[in-house]
PDB file of N, CA and C in Angstrom:
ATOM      1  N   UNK A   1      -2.861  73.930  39.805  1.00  0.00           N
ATOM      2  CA  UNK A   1      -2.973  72.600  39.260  1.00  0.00           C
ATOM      3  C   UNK A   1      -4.273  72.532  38.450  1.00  0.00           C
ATOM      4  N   UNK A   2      -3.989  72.367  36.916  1.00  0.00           N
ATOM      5  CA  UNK A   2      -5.084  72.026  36.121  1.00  0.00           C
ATOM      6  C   UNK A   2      -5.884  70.993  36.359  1.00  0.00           C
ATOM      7  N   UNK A   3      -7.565  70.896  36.425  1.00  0.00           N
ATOM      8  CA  UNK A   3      -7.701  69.277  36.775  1.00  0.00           C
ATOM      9  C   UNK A   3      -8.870  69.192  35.557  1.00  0.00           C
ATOM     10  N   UNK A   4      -8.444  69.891  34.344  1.00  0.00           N
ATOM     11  CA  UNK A   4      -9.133  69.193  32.763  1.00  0.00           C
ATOM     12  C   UNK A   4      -8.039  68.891  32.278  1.00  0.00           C
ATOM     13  N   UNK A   5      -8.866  67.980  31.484  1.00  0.00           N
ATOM     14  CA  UNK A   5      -8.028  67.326  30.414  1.00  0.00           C
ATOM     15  C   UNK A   5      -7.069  68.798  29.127  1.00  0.00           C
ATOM     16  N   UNK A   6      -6.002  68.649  29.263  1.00  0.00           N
ATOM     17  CA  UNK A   6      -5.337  69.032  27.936  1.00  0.00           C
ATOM     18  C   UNK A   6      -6.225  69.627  26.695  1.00  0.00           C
ATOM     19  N   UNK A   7      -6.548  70.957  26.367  1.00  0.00           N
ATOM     20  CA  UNK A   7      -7.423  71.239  25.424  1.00  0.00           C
ATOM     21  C   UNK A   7      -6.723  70.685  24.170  1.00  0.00           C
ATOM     22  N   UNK A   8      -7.940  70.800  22.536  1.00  0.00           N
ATOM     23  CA  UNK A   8      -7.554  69.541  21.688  1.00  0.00           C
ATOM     24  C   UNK A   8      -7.530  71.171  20.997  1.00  0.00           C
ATOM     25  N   UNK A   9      -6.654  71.637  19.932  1.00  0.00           N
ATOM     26  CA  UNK A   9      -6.682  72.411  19.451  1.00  0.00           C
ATOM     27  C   UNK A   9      -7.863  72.807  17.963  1.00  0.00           C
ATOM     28  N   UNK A  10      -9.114  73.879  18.169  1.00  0.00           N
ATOM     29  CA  UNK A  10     -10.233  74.017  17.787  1.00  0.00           C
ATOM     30  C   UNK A  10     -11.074  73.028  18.078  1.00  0.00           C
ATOM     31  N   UNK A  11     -11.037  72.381  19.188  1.00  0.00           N
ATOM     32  CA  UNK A  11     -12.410  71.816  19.486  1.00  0.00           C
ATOM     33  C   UNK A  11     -13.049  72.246  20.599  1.00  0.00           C
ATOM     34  N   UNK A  12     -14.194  72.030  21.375  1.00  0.00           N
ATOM     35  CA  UNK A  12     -14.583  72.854  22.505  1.00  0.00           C
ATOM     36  C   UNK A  12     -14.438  71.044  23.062  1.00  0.00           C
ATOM     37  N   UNK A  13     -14.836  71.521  24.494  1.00  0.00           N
ATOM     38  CA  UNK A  13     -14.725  70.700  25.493  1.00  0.00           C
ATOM     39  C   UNK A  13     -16.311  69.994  25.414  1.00  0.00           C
ATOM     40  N   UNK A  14     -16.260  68.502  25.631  1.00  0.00           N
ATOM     41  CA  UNK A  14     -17.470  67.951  26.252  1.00  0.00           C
ATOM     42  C   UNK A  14     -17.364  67.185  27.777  1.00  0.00           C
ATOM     43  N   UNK A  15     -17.975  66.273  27.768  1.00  0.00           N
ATOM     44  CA  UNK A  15     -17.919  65.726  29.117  1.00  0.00           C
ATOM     45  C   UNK A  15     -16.523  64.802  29.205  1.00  0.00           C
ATOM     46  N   UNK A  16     -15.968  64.764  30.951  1.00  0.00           N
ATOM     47  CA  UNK A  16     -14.917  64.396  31.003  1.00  0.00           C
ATOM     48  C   UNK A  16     -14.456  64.225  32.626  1.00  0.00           C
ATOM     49  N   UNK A  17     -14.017  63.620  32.384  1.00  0.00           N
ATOM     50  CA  UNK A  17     -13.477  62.883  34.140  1.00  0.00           C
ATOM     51  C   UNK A  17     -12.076  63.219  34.022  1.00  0.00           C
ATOM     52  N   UNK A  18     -11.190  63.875  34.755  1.00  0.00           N
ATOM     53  CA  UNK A  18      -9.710  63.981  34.406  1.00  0.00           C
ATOM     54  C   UNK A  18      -8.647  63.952  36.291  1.00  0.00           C
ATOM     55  N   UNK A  19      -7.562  63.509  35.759  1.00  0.00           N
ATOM     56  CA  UNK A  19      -6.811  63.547  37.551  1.00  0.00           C
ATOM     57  C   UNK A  19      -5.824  64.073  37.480  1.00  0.00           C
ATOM     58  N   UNK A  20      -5.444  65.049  38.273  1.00  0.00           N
ATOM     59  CA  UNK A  20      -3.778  65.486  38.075  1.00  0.00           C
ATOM     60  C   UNK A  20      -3.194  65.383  39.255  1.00  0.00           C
ATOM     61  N   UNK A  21      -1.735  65.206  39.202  1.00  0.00           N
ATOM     62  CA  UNK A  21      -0.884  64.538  40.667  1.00  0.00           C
ATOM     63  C   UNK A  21       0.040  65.508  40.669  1.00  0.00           C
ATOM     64  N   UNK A  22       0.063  66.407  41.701  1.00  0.00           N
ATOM     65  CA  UNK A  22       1.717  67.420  41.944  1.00  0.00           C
ATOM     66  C   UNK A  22       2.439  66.588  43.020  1.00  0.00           C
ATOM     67  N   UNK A  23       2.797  66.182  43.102  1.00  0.00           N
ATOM     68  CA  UNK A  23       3.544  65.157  44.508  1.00  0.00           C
ATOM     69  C   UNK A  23       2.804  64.331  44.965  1.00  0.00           C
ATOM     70  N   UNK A  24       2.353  64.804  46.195  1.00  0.00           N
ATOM     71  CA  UNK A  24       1.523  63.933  47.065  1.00  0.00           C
ATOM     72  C   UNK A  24      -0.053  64.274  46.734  1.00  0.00           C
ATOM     73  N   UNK A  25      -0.193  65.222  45.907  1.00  0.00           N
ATOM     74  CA  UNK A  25      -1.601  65.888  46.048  1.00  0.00           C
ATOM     75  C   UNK A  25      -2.183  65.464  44.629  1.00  0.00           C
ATOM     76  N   UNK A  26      -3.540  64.790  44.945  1.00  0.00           N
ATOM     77  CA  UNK A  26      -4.109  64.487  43.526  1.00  0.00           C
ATOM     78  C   UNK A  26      -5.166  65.128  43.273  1.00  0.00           C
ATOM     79  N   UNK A  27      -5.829  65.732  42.585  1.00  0.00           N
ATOM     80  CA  UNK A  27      -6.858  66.971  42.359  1.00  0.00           C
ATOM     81  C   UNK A  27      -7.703  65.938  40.836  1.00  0.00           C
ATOM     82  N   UNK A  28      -8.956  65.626  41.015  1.00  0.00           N
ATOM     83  CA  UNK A  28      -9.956  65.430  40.077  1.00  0.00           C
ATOM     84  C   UNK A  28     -11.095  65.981  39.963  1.00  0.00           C
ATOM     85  N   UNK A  29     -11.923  65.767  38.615  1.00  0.00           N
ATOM     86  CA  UNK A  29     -12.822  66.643  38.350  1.00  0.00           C
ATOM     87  C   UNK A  29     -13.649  66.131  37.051  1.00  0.00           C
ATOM     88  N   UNK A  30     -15.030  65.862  37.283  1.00  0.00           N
ATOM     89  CA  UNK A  30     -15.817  65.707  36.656  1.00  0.00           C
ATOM     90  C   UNK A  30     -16.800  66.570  35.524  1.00  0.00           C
ATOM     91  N   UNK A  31     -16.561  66.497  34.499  1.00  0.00           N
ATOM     92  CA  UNK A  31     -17.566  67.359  33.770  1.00  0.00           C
ATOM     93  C   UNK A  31     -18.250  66.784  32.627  1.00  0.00           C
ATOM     94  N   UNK A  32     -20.077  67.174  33.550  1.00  0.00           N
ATOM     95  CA  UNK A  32     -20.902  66.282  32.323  1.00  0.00           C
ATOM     96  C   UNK A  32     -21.484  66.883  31.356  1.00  0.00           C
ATOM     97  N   UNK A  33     -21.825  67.618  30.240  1.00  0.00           N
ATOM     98  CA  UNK A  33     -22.244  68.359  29.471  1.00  0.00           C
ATOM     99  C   UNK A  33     -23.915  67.652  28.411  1.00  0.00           C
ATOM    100  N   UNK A  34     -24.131  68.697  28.376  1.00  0.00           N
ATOM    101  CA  UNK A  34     -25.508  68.099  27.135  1.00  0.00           C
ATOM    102  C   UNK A  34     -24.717  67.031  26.022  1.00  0.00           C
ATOM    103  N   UNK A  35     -26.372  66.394  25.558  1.00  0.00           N
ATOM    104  CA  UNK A  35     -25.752  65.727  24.355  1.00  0.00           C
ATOM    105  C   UNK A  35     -24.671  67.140  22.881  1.00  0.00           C
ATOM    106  N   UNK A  36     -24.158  66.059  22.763  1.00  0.00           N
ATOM    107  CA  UNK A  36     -23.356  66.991  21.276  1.00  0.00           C
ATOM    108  C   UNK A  36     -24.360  67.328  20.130  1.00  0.00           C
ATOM    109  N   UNK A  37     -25.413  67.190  19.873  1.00  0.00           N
ATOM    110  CA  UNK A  37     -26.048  67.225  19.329  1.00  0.00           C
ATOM    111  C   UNK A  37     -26.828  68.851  19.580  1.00  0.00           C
ATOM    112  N   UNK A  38     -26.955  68.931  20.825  1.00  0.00           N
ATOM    113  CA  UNK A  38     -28.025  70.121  21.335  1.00  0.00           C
ATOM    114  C   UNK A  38     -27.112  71.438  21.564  1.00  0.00           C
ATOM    115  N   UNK A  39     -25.672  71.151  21.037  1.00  0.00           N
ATOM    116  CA  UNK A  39     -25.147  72.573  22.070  1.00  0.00           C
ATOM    117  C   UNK A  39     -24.770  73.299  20.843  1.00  0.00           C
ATOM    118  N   UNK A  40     -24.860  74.481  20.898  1.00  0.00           N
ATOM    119  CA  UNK A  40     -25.091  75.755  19.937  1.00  0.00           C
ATOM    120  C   UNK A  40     -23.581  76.651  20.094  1.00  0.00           C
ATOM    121  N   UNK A  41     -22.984  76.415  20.738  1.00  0.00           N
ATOM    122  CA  UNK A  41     -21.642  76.611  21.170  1.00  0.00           C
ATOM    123  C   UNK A  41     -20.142  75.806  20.487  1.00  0.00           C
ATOM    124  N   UNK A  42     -20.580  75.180  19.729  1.00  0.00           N
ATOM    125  CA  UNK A  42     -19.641  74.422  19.069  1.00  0.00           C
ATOM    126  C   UNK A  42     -18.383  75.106  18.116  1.00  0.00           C
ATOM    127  N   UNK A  43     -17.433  74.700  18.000  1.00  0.00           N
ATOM    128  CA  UNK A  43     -16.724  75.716  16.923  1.00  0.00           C
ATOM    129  C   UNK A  43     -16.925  74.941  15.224  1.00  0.00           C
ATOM    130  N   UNK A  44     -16.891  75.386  14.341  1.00  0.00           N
ATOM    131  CA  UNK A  44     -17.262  75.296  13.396  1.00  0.00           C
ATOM    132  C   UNK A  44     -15.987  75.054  12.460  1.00  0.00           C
ATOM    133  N   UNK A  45     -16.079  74.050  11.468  1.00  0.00           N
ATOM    134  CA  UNK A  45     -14.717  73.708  10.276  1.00  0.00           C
ATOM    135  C   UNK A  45     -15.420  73.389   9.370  1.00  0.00           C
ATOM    136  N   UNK A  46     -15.273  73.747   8.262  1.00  0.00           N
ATOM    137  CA  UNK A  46     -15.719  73.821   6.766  1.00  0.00           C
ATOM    138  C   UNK A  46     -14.420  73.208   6.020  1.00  0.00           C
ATOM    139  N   UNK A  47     -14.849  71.677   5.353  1.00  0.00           N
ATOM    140  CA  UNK A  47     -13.426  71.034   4.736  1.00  0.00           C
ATOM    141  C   UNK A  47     -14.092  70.699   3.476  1.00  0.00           C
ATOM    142  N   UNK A  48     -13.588  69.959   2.553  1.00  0.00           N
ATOM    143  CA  UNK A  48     -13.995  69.756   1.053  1.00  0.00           C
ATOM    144  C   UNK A  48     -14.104  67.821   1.675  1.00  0.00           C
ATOM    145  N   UNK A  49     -14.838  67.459   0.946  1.00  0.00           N
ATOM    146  CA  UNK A  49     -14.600  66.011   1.194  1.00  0.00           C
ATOM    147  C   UNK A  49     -13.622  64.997   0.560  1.00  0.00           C
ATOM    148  N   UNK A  50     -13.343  64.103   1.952  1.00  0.00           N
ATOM    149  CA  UNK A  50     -12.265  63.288   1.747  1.00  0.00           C
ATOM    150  C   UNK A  50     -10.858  64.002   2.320  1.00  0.00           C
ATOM    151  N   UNK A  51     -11.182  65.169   2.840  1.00  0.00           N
ATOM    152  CA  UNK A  51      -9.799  65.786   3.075  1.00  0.00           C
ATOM    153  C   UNK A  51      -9.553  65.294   4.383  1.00  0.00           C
ATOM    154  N   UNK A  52      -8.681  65.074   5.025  1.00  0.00           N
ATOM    155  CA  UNK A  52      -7.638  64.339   5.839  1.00  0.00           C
ATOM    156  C   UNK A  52      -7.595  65.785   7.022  1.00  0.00           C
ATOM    157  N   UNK A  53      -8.179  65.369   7.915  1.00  0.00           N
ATOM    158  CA  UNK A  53      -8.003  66.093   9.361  1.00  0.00           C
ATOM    159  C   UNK A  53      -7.245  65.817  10.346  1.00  0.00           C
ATOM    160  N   UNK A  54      -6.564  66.481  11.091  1.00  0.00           N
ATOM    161  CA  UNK A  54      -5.319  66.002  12.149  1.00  0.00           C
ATOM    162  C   UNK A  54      -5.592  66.471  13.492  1.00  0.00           C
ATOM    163  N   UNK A  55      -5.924  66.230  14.557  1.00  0.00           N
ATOM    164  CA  UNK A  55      -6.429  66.419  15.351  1.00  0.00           C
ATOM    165  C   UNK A  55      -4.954  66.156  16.739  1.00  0.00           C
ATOM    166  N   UNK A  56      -5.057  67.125  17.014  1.00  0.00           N
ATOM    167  CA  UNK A  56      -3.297  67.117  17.910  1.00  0.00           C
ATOM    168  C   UNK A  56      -4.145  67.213  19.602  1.00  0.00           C
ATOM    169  N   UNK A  57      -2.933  66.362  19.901  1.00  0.00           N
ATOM    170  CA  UNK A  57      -2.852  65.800  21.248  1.00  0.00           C
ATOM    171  C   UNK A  57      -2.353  65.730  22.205  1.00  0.00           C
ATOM    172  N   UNK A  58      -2.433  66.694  23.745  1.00  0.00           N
ATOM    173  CA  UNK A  58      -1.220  66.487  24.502  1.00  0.00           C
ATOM    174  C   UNK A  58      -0.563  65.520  25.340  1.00  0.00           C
ATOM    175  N   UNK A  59      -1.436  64.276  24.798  1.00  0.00           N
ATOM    176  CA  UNK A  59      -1.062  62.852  25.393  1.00  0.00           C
ATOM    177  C   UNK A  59      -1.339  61.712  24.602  1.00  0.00           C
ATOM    178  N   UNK A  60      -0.463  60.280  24.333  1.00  0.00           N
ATOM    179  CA  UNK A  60      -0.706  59.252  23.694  1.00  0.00           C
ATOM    180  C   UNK A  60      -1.942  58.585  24.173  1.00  0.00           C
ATOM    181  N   UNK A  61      -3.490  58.652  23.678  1.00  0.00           N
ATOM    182  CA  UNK A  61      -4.320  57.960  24.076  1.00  0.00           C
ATOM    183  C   UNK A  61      -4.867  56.475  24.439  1.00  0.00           C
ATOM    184  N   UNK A  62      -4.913  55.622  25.364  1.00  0.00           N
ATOM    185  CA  UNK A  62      -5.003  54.084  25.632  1.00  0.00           C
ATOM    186  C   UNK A  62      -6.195  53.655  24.644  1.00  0.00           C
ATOM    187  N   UNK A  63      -7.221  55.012  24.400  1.00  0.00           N
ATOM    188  CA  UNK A  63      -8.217  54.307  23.286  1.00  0.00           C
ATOM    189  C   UNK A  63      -8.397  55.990  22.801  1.00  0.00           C
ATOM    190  N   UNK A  64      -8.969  55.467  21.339  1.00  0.00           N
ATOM    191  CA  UNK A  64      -9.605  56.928  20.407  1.00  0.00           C
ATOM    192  C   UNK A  64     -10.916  56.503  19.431  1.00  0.00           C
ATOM    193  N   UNK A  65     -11.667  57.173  20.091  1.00  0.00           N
ATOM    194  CA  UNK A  65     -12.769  57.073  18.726  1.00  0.00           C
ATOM    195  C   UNK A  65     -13.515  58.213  18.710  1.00  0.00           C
ATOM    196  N   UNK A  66     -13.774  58.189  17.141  1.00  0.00           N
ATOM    197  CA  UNK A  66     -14.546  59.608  16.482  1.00  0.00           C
ATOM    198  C   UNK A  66     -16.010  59.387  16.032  1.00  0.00           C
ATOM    199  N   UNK A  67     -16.994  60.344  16.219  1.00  0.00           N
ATOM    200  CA  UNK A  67     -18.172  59.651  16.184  1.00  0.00           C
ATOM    201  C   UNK A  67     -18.400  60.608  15.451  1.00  0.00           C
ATOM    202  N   UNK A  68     -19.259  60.875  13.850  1.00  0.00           N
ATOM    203  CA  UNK A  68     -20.163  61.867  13.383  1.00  0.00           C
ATOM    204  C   UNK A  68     -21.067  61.288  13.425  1.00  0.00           C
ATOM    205  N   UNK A  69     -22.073  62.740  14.324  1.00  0.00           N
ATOM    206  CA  UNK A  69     -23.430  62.679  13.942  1.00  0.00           C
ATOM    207  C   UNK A  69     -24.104  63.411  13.356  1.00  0.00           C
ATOM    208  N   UNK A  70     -24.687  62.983  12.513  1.00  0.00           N
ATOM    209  CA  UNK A  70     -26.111  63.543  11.669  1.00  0.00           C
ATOM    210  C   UNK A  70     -27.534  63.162  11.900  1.00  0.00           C
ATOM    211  N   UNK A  71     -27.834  64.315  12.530  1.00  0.00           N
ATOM    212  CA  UNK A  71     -29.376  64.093  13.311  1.00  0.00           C
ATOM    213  C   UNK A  71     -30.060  62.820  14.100  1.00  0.00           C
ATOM    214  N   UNK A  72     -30.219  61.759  13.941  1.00  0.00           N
ATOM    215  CA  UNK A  72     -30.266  60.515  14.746  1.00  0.00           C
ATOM    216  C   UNK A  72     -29.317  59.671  14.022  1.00  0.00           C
ATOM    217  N   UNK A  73     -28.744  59.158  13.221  1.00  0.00           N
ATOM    218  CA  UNK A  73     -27.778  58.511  12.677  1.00  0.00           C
ATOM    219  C   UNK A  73     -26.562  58.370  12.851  1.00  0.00           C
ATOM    220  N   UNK A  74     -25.664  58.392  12.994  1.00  0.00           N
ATOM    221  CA  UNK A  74     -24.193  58.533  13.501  1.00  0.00           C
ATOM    222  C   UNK A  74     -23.162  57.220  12.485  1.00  0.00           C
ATOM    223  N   UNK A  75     -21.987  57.931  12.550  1.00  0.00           N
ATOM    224  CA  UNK A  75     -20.476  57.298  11.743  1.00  0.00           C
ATOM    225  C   UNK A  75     -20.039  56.733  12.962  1.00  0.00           C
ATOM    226  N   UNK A  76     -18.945  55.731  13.634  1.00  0.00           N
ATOM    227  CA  UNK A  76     -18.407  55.491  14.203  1.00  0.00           C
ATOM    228  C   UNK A  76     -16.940  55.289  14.219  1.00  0.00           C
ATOM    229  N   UNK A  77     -15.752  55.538  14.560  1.00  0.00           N
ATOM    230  CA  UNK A  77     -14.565  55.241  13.755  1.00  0.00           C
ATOM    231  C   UNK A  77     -13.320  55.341  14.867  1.00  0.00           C
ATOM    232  N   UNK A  78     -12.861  53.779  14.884  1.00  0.00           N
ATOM    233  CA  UNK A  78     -11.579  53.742  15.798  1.00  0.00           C
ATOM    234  C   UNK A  78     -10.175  54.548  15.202  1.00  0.00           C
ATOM    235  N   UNK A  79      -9.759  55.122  16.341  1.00  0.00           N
ATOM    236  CA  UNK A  79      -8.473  55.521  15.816  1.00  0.00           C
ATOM    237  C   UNK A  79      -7.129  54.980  16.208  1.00  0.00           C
ATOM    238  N   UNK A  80      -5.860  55.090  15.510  1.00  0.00           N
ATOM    239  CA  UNK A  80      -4.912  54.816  15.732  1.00  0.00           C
ATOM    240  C   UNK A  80      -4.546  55.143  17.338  1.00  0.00           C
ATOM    241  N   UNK A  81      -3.745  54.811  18.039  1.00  0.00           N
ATOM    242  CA  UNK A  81      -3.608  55.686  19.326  1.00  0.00           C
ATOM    243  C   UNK A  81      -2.008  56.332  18.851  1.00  0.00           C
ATOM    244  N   UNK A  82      -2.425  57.575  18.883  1.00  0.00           N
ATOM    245  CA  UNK A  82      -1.022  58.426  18.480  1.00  0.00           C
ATOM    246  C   UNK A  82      -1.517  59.849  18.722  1.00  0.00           C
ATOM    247  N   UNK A  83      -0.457  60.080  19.297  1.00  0.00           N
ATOM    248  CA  UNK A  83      -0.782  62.111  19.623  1.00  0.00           C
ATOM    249  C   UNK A  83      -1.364  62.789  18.788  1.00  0.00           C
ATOM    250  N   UNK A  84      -0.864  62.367  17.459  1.00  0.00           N
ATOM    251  CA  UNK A  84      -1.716  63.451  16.299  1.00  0.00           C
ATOM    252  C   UNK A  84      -2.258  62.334  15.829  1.00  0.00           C
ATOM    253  N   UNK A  85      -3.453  62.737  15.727  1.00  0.00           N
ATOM    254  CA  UNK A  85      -4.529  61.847  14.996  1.00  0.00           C
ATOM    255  C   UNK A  85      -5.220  62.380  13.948  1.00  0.00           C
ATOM    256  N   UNK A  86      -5.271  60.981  12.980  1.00  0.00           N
ATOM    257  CA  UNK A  86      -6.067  62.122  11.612  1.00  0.00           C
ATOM    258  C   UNK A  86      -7.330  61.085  11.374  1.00  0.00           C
ATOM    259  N   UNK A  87      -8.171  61.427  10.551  1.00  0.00           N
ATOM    260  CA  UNK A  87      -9.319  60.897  10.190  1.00  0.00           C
ATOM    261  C   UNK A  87      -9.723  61.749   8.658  1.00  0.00           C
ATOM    262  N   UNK A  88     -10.326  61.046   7.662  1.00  0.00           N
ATOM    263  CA  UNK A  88     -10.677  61.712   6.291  1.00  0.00           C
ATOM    264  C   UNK A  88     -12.494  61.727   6.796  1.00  0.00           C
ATOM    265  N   UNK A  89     -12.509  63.330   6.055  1.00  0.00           N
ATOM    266  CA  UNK A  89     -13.806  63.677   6.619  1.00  0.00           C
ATOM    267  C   UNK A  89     -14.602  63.713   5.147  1.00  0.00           C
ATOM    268  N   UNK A  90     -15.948  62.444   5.676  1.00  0.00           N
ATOM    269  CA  UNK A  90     -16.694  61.957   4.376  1.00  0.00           C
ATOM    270  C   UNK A  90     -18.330  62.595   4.440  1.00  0.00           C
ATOM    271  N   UNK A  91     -18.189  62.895   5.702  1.00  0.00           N
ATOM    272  CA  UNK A  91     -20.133  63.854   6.022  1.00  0.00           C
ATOM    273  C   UNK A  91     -19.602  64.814   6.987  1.00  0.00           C
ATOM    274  N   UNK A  92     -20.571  65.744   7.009  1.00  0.00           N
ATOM    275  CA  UNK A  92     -20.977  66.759   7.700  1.00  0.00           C
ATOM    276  C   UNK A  92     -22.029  65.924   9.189  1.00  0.00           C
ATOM    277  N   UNK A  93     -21.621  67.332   9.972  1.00  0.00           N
ATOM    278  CA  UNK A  93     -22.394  66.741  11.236  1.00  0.00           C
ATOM    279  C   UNK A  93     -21.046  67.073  12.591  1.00  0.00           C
ATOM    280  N   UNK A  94     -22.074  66.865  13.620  1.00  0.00           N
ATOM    281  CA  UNK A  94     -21.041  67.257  14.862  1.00  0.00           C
ATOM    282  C   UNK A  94     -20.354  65.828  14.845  1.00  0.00           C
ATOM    283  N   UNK A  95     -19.025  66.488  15.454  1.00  0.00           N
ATOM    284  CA  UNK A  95     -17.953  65.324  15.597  1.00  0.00           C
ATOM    285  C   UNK A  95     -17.546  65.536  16.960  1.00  0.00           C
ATOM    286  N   UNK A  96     -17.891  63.913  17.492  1.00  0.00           N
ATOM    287  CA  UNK A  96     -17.397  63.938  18.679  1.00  0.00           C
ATOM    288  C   UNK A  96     -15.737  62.984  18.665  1.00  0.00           C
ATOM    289  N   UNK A  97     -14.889  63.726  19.616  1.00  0.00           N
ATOM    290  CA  UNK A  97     -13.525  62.703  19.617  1.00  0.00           C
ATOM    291  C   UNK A  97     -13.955  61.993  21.126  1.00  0.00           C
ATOM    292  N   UNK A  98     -13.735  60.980  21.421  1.00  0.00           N
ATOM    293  CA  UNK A  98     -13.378  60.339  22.490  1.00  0.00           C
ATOM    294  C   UNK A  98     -12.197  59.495  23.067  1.00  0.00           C
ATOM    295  N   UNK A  99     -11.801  59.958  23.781  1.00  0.00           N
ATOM    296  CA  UNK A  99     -10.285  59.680  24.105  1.00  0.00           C
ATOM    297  C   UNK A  99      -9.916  59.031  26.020  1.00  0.00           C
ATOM    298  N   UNK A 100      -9.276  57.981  25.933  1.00  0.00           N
ATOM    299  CA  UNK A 100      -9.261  57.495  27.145  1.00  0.00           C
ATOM    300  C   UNK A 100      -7.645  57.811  27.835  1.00  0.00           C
ATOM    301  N   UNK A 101      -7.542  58.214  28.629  1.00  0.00           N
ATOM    302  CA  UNK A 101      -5.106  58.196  28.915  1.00  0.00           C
ATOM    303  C   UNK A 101      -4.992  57.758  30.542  1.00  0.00           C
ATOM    304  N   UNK A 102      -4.157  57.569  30.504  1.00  0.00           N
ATOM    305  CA  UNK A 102      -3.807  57.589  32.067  1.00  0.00           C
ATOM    306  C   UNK A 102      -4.374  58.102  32.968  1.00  0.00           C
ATOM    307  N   UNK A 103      -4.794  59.359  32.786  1.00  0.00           N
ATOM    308  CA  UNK A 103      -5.185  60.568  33.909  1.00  0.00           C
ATOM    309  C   UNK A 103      -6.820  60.213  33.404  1.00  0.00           C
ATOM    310  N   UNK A 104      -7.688  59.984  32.722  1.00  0.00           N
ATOM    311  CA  UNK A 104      -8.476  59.658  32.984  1.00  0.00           C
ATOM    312  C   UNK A 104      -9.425  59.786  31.401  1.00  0.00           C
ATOM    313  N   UNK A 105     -10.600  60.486  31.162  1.00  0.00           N
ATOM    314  CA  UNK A 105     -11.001  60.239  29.732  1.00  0.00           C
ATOM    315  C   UNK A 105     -11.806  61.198  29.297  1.00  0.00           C
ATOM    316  N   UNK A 106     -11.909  61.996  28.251  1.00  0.00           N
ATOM    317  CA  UNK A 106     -12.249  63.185  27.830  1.00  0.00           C
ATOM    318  C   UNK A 106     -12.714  63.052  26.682  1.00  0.00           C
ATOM    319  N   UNK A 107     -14.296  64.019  26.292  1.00  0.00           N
ATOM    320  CA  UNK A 107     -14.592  64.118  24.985  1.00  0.00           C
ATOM    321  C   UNK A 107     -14.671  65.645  24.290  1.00  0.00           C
ATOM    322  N   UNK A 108     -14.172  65.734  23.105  1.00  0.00           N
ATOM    323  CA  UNK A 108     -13.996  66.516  22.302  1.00  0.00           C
ATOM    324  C   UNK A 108     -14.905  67.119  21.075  1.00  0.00           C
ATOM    325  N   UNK A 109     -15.203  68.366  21.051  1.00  0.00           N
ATOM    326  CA  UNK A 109     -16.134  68.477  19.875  1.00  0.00           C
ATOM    327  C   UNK A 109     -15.964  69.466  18.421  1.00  0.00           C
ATOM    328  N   UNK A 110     -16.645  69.061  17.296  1.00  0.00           N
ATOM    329  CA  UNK A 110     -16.773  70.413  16.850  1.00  0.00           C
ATOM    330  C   UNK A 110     -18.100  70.226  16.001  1.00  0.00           C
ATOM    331  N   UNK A 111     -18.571  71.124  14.822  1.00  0.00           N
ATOM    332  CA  UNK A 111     -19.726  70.990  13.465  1.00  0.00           C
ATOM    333  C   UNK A 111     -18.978  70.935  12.607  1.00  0.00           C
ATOM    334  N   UNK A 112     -19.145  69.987  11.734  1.00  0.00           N
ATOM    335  CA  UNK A 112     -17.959  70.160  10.534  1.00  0.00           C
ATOM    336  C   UNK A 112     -19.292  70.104   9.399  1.00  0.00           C
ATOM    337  N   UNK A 113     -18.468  70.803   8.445  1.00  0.00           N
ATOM    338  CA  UNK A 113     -19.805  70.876   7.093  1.00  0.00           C
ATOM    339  C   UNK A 113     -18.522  70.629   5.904  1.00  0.00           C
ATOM    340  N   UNK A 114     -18.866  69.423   5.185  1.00  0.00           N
ATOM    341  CA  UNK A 114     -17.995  68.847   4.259  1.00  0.00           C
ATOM    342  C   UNK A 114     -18.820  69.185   2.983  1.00  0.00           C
ATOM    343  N   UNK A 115     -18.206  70.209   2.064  1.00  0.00           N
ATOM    344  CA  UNK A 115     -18.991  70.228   0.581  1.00  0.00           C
ATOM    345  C   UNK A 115     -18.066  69.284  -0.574  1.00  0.00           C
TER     346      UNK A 115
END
């Protein structure tokens, strides 16, 4: 019994609370990670700007939001709630996804560098 959240395809994992139920048995699990900002481990996407990113999902999310940051400054941006989610990428900077579902709520990362 898995007790993380559903990986987001090319993003690494951040912090996340998640629950899974096989019958009678419920298994949870907490994971808190550094800020997104400090971790050197990130996976990396290089897009042109304005191009349209899709970010796939193995569950319909109750809430979604995408955060870029650039050094103390940050974008903020609600998303649709839908399995595949897209967003047009206008700066560079780590991108955090944040996502809330049933089983509980998970954040998502990557560095994106938009020329």
């Amino acid at each position: 019994m898995r007790a993380h959240p559903p990986p987001a395809r090319w993003m690494a994992f951040s912090s996340y609370c998640w629950t899974v139920s096989r019958g009678t048995t419920r298994k949870a699990i907490c994971a808190d990670m550094i800020l997104p900002q400090s971790r050197s481990d990130l996976p990396r996407l290089t897009v042109n700007r304005g191009q349209v990113l899709r970010i796939h999902l193995a569950f319909v999310p109750r809430e979604a939001h995408l955060t870029v940051f650039r050094s103390t400054a940050f974008k903020h941006y609600v998303l649709p709630l839908r399995r595949l989610l897209s967003w047009r990428a206008s700066s560079s900077g780590v991108v955090s996804l944040d996502v809330r579902a049933a089983a509980g709520s998970a954040a998502y990362l990557l560095r994106l560098s938009v020329r």
